[in-house]
C-alpha atoms as a PDB file:
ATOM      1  CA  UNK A   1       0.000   0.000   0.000  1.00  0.00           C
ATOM      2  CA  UNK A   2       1.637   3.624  -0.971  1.00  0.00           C
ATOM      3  CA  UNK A   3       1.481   6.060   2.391  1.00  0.00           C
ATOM      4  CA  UNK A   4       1.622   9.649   2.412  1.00  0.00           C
ATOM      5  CA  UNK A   5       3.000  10.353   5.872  1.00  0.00           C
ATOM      6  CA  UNK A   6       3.047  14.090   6.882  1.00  0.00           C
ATOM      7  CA  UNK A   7       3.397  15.287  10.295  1.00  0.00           C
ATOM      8  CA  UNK A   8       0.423  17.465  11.998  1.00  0.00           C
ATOM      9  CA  UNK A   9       2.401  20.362  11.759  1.00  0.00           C
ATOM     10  CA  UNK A  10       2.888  20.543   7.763  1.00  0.00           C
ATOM     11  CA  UNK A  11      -0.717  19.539   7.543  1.00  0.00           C
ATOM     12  CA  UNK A  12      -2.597  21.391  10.431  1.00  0.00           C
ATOM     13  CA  UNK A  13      -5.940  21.034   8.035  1.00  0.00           C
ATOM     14  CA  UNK A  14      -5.787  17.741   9.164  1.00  0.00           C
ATOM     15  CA  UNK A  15      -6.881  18.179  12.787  1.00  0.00           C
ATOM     16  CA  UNK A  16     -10.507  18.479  11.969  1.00  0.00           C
ATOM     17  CA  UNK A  17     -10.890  14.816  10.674  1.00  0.00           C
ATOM     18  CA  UNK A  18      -7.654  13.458  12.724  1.00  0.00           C
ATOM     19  CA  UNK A  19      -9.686  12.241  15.350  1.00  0.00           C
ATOM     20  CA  UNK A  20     -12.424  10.302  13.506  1.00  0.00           C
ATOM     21  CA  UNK A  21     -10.606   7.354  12.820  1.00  0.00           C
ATOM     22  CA  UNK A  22     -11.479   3.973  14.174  1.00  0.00           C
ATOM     23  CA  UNK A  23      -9.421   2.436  16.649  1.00  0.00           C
ATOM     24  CA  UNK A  24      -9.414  -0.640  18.827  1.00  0.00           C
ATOM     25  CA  UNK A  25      -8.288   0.053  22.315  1.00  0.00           C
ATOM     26  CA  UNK A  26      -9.984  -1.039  24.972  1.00  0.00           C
ATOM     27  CA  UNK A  27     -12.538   1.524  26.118  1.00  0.00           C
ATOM     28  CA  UNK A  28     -10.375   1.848  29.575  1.00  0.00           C
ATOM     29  CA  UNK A  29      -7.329   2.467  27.505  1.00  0.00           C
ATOM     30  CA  UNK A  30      -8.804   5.877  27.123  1.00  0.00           C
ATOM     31  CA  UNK A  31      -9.010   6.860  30.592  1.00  0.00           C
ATOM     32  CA  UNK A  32      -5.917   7.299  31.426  1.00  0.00           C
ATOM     33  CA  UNK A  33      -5.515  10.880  32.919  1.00  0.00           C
ATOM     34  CA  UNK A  34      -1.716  11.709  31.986  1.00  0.00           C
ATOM     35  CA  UNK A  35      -2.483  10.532  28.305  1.00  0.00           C
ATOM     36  CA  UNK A  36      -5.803  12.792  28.017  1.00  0.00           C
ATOM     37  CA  UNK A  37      -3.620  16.133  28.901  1.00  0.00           C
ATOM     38  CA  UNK A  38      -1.370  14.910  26.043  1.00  0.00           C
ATOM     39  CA  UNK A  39      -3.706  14.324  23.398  1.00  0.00           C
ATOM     40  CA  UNK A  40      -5.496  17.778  24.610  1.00  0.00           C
ATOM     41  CA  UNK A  41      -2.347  19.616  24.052  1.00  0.00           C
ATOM     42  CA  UNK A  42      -1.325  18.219  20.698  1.00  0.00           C
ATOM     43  CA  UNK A  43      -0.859  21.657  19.309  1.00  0.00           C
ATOM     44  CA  UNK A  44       2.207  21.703  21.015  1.00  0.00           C
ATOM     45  CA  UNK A  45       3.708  18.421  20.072  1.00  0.00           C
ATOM     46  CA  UNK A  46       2.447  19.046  15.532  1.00  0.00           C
ATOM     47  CA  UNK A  47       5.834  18.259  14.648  1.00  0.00           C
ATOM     48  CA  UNK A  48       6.324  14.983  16.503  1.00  0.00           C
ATOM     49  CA  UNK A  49       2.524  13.443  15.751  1.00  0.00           C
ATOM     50  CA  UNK A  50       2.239  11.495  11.787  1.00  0.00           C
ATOM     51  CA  UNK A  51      -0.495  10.911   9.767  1.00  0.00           C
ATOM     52  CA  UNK A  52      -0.597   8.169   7.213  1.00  0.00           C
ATOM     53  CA  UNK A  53      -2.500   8.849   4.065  1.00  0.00           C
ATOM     54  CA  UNK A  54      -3.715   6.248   1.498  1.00  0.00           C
ATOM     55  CA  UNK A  55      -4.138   6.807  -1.972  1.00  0.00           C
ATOM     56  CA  UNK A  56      -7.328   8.670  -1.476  1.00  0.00           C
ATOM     57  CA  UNK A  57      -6.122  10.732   1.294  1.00  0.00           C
ATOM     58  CA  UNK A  58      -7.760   9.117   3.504  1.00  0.00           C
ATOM     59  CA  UNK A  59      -6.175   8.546   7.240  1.00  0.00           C
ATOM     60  CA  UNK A  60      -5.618   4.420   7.721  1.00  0.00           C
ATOM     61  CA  UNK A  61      -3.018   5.334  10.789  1.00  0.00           C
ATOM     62  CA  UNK A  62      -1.265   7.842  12.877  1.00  0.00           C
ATOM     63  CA  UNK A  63       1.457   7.840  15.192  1.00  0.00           C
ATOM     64  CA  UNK A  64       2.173  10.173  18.153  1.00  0.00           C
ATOM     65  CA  UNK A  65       4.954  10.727  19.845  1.00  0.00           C
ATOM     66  CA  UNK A  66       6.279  13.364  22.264  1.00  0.00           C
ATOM     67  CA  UNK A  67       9.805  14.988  23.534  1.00  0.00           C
ATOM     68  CA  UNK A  68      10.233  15.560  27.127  1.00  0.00           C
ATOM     69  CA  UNK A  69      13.293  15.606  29.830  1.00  0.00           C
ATOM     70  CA  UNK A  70      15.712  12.452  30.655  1.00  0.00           C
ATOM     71  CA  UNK A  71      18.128  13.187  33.353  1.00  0.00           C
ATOM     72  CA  UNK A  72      19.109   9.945  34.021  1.00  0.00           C
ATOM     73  CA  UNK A  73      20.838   7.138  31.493  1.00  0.00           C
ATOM     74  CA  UNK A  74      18.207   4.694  33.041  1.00  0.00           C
ATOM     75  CA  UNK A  75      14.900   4.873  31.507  1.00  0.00           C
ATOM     76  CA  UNK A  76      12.352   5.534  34.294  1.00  0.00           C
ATOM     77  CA  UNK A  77      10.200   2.807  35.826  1.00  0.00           C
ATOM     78  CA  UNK A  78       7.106   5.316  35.114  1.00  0.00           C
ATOM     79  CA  UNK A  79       7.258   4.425  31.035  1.00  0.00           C
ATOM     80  CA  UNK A  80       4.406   6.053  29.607  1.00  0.00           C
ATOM     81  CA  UNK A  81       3.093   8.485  32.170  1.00  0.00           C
ATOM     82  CA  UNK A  82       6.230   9.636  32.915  1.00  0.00           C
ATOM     83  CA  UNK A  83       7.627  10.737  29.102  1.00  0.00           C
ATOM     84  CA  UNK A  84       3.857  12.361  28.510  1.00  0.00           C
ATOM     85  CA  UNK A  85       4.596  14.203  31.714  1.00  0.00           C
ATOM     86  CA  UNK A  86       7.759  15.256  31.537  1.00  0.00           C
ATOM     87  CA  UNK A  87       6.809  16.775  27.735  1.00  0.00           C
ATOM     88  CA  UNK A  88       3.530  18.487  29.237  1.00  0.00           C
ATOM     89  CA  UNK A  89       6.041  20.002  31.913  1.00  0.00           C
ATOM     90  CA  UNK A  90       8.471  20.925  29.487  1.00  0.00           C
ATOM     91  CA  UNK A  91       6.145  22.289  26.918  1.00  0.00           C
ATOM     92  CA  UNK A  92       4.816  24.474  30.159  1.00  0.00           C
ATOM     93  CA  UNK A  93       8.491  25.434  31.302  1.00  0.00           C
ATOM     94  CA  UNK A  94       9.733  26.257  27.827  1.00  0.00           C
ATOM     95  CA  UNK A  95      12.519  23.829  28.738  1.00  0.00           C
ATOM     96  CA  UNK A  96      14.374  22.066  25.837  1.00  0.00           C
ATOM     97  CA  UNK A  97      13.706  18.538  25.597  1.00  0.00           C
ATOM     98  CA  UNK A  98      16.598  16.041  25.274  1.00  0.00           C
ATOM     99  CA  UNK A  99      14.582  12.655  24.556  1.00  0.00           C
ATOM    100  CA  UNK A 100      11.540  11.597  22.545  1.00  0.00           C
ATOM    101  CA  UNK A 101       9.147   8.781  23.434  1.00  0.00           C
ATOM    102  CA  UNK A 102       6.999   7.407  20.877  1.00  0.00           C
ATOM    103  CA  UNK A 103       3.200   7.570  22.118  1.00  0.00           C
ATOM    104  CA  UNK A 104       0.752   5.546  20.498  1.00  0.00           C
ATOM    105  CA  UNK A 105       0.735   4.109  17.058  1.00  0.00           C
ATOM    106  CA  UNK A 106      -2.899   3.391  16.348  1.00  0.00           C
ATOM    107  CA  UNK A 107      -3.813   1.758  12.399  1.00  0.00           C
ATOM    108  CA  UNK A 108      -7.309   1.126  11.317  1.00  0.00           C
ATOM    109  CA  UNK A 109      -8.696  -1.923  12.270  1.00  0.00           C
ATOM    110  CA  UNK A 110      -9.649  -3.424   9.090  1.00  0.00           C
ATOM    111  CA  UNK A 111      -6.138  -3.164   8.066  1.00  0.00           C
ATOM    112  CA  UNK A 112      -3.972  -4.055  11.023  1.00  0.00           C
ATOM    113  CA  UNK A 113      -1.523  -7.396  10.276  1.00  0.00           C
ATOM    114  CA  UNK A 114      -0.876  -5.932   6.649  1.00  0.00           C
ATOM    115  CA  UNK A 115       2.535  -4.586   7.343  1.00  0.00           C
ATOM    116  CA  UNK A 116       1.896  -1.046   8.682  1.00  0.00           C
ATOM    117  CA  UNK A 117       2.973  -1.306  11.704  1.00  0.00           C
ATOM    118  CA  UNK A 118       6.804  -1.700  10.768  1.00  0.00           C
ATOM    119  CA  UNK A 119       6.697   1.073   8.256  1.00  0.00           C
ATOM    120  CA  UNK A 120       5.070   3.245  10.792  1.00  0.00           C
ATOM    121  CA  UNK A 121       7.286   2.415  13.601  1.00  0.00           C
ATOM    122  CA  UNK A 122      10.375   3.616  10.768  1.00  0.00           C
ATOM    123  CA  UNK A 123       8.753   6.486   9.882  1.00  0.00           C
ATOM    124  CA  UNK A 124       8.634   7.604  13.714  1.00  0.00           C
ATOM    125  CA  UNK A 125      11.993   6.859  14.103  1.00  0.00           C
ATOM    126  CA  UNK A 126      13.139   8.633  11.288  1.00  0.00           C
ATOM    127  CA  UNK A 127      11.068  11.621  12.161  1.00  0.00           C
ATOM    128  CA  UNK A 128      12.757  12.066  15.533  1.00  0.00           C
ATOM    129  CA  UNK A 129      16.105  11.879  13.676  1.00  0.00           C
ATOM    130  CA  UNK A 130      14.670  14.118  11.527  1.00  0.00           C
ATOM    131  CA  UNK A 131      14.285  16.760  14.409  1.00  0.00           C
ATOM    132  CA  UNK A 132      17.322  15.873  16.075  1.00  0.00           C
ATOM    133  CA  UNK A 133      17.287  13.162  18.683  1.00  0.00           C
ATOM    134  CA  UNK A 134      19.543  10.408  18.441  1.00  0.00           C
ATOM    135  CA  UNK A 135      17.335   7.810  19.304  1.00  0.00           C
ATOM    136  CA  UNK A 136      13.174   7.460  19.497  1.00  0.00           C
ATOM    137  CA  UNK A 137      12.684   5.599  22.929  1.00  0.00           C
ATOM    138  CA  UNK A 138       9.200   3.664  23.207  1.00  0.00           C
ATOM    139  CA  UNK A 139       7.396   2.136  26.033  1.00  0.00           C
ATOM    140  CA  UNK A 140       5.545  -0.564  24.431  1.00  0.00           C
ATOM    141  CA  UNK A 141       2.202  -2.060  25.217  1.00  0.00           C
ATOM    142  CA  UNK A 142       2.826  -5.499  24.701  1.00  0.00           C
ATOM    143  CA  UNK A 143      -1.032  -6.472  23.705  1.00  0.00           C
ATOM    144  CA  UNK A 144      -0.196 -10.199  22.975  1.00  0.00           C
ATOM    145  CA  UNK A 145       0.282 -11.064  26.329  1.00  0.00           C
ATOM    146  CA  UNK A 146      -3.194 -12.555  27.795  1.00  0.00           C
ATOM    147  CA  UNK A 147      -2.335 -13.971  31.067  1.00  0.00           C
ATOM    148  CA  UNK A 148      -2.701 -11.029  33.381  1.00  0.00           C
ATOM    149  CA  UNK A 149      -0.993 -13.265  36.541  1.00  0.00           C
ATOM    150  CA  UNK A 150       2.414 -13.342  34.213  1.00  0.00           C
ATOM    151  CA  UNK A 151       5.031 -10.740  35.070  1.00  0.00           C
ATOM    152  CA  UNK A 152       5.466  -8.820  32.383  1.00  0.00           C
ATOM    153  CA  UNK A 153       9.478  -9.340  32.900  1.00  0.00           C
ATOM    154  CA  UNK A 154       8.962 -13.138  32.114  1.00  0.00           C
ATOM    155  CA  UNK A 155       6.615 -12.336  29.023  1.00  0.00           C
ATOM    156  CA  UNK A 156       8.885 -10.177  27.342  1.00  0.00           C
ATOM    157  CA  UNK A 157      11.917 -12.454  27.734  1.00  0.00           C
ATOM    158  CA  UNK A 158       9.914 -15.166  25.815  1.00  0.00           C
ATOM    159  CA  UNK A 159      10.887 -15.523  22.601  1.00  0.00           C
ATOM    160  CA  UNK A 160      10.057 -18.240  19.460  1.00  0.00           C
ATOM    161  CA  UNK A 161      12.503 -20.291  17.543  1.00  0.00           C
ATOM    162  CA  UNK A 162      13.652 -17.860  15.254  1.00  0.00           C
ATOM    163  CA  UNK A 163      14.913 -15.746  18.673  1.00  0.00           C
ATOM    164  CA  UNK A 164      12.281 -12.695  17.998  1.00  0.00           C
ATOM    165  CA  UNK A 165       9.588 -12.150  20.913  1.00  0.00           C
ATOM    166  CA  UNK A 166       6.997 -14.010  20.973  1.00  0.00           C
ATOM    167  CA  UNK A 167       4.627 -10.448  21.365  1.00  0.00           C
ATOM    168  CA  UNK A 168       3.426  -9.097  18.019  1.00  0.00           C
ATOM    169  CA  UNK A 169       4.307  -5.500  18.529  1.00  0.00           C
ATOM    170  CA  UNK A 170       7.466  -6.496  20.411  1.00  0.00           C
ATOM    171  CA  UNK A 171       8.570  -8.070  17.531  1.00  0.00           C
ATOM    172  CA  UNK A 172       7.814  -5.672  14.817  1.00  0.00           C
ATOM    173  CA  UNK A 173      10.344  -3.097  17.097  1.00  0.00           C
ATOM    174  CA  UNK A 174      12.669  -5.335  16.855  1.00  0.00           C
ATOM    175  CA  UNK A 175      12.370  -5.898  13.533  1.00  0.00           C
ATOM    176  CA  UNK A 176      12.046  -2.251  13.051  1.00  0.00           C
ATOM    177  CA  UNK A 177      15.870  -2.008  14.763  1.00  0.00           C
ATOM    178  CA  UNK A 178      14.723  -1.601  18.494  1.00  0.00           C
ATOM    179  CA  UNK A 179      16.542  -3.286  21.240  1.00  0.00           C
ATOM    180  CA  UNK A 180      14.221  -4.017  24.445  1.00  0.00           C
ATOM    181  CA  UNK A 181      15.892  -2.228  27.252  1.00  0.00           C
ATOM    182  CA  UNK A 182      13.556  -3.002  30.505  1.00  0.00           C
ATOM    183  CA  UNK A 183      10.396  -3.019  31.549  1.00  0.00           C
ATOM    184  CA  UNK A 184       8.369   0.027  33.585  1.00  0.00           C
ATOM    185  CA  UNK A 185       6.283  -2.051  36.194  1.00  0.00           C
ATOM    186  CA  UNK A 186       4.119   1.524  36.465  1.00  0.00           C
ATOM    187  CA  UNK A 187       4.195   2.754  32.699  1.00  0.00           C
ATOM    188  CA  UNK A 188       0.360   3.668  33.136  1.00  0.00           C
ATOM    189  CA  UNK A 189      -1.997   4.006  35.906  1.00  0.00           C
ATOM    190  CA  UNK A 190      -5.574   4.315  35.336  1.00  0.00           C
ATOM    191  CA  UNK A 191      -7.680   5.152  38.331  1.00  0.00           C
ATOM    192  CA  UNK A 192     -11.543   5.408  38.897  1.00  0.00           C
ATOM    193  CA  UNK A 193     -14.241   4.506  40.730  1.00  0.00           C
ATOM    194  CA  UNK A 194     -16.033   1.054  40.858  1.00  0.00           C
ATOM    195  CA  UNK A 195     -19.083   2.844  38.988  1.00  0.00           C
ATOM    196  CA  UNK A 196     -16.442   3.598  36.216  1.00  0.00           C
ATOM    197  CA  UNK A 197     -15.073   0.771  35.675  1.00  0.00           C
ATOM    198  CA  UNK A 198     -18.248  -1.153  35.521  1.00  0.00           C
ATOM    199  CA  UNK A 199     -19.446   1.671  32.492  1.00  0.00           C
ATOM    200  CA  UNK A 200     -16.061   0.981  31.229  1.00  0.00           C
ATOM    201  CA  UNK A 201     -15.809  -2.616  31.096  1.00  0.00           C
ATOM    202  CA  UNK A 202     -19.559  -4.194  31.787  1.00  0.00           C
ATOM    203  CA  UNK A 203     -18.006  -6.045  35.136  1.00  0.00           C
ATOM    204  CA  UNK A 204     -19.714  -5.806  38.589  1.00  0.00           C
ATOM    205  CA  UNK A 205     -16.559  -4.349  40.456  1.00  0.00           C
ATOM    206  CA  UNK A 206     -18.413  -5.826  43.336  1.00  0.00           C
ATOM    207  CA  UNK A 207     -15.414  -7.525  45.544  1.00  0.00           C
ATOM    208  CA  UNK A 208     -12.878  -6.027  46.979  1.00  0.00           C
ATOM    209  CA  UNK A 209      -9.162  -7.409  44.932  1.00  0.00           C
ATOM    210  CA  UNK A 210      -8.025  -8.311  41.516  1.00  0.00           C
ATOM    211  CA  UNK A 211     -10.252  -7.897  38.741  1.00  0.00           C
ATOM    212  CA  UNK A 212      -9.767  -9.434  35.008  1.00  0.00           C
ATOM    213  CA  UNK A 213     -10.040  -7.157  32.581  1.00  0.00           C
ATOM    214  CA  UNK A 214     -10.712  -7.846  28.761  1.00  0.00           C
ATOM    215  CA  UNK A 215      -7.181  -6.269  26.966  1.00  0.00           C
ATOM    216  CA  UNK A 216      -5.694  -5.677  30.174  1.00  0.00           C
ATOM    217  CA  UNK A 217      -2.058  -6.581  30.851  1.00  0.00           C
ATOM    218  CA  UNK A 218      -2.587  -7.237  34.632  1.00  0.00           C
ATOM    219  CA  UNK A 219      -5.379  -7.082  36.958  1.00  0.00           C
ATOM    220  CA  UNK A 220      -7.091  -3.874  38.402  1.00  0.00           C
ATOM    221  CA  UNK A 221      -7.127  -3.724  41.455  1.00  0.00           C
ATOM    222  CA  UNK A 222     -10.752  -3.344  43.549  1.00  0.00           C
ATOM    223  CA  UNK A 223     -11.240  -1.790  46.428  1.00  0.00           C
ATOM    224  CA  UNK A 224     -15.436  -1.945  46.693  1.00  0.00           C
ATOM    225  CA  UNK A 225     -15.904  -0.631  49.823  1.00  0.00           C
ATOM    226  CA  UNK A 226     -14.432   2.670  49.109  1.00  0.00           C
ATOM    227  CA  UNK A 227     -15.627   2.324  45.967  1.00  0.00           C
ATOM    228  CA  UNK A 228     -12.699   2.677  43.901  1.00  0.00           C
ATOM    229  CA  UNK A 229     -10.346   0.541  41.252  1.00  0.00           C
ATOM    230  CA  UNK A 230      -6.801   0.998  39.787  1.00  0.00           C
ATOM    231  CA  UNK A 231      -5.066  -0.349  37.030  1.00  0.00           C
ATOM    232  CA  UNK A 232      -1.256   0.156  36.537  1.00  0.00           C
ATOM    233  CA  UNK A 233       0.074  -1.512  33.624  1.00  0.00           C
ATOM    234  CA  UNK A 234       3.057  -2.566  32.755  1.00  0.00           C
ATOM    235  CA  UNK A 235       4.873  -1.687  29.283  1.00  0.00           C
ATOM    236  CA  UNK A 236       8.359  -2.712  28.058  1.00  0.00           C
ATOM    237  CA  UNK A 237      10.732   0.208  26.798  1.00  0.00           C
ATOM    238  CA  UNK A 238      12.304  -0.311  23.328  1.00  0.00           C
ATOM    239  CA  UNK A 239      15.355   2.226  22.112  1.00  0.00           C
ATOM    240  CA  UNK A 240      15.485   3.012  18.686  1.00  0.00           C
ATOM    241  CA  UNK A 241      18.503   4.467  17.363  1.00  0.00           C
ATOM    242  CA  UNK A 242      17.799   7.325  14.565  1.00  0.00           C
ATOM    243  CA  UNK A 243      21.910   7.807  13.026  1.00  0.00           C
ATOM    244  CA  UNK A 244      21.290  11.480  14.262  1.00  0.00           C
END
């Protein structure tokens, strides 16, 4: 398939359809209160967000990313939360960011397992080396793991014959040139209360302790009788170098 990838910032007329694409996260997923002051802020991050044309023009993908502030060679334990909020901080500060951290990659769901995935994880890649970074780091959501009770440390070692991971979207950064680094235990926490989750999943929430999710990585955690649950999810952080 022949993409047109543009970033939001060379294509700004783009932002009033950019959001009507279909995607498949989990309705949960999009709760998350770190990620929702990214994605209303995106007029600060134009330049690091991708949009994947088809031959029509039409959007089958986009890609998000964000640059933020890493003071330490380790990559924090936070993952997600903690690159979205270091960029929100930095954006705020008018501090100069000296990482980026890819964000989501979402494709349309009649056309994920075609390919795009790689292509789009390149293209991010080469559009932080485009803008200077020497490496696009990414906290991956591992979605093919499906036993929530398995650490996400013994997941992400598994791997099939061939030596690549045995996780779809691990294995399309590696393919891609990423090297899994470690894992963030806390990359995203998603709080609410039991009346939330139960409009956001269709569970009871009823008992106080671990919950199974559909699409989560791990159980959320109940506490019914103050009426409140918490998921924290674990994600595994990929480096990507750019050649910048």
């Amino acid at each position: 398939m022949h993409l047109e990838i543009v970033t939001l910032a060379e294509r700004p007329d783009l932002m009033d359809t950019f959001w009507d694409m279909e995607t498949s996260w989990p309705e949960f997923m999009k709760h998350d209160p770190i990620g929702n002051g990214y994605y209303a802020s995106l007029e600060h991050f134009a330049d690091f967000v991708l949009v994947c044309l088809d031959d029509t023009g039409r959007q089958v993908a986009k890609a998000h990313s964000v640059p933020f502030r890493l003071d330490d060679e380790e990559l924090p334990e936070a993952g997600w939360d903690f690159a979205i909020r270091s960029g929100l901080l930095a954006a705020l500060r008018g501090e100069e960011p000296n990482a980026v951290s890819a964000v989501e990659i979402a494709i349309e769901p009649g056309l994920q397992g075609t390919g795009l995935s790689g292509r789009i994880v390149g293209a991010l890649r080469d559009n932080a080396g485009r803008l200077g970074f020497s490496e696009l780091l990414a906290p991956v959501r591992p979605n093919g793991k499906t036993d929530v009770h398995e650490s996400m440390r013994a997941y992400a070692a598994r791997t099939r014959d061939d030596g690549l991971p045995v996780d779809p979207w691990l294995r399309v950064h590696v393919r891609a040139g990423g090297r899994l680094d470690r894992v963030a235990p806390r990359s995203m926490v998603i709080p609410g209360t039991v009346e939330e989750w139960r409009e956001w999943t269709g569970l009871p929430f009823d008992t106080t302790g671990p919950v199974v999710v559909p699409g989560a990585l791990a159980p959320v955690m109940c506490d019914a009788e103050h009426g409140t649950a918490t998921y924290v999810e674990p994600n595994v952080w990929v480096r990507h170098p750019t050649g910048a």
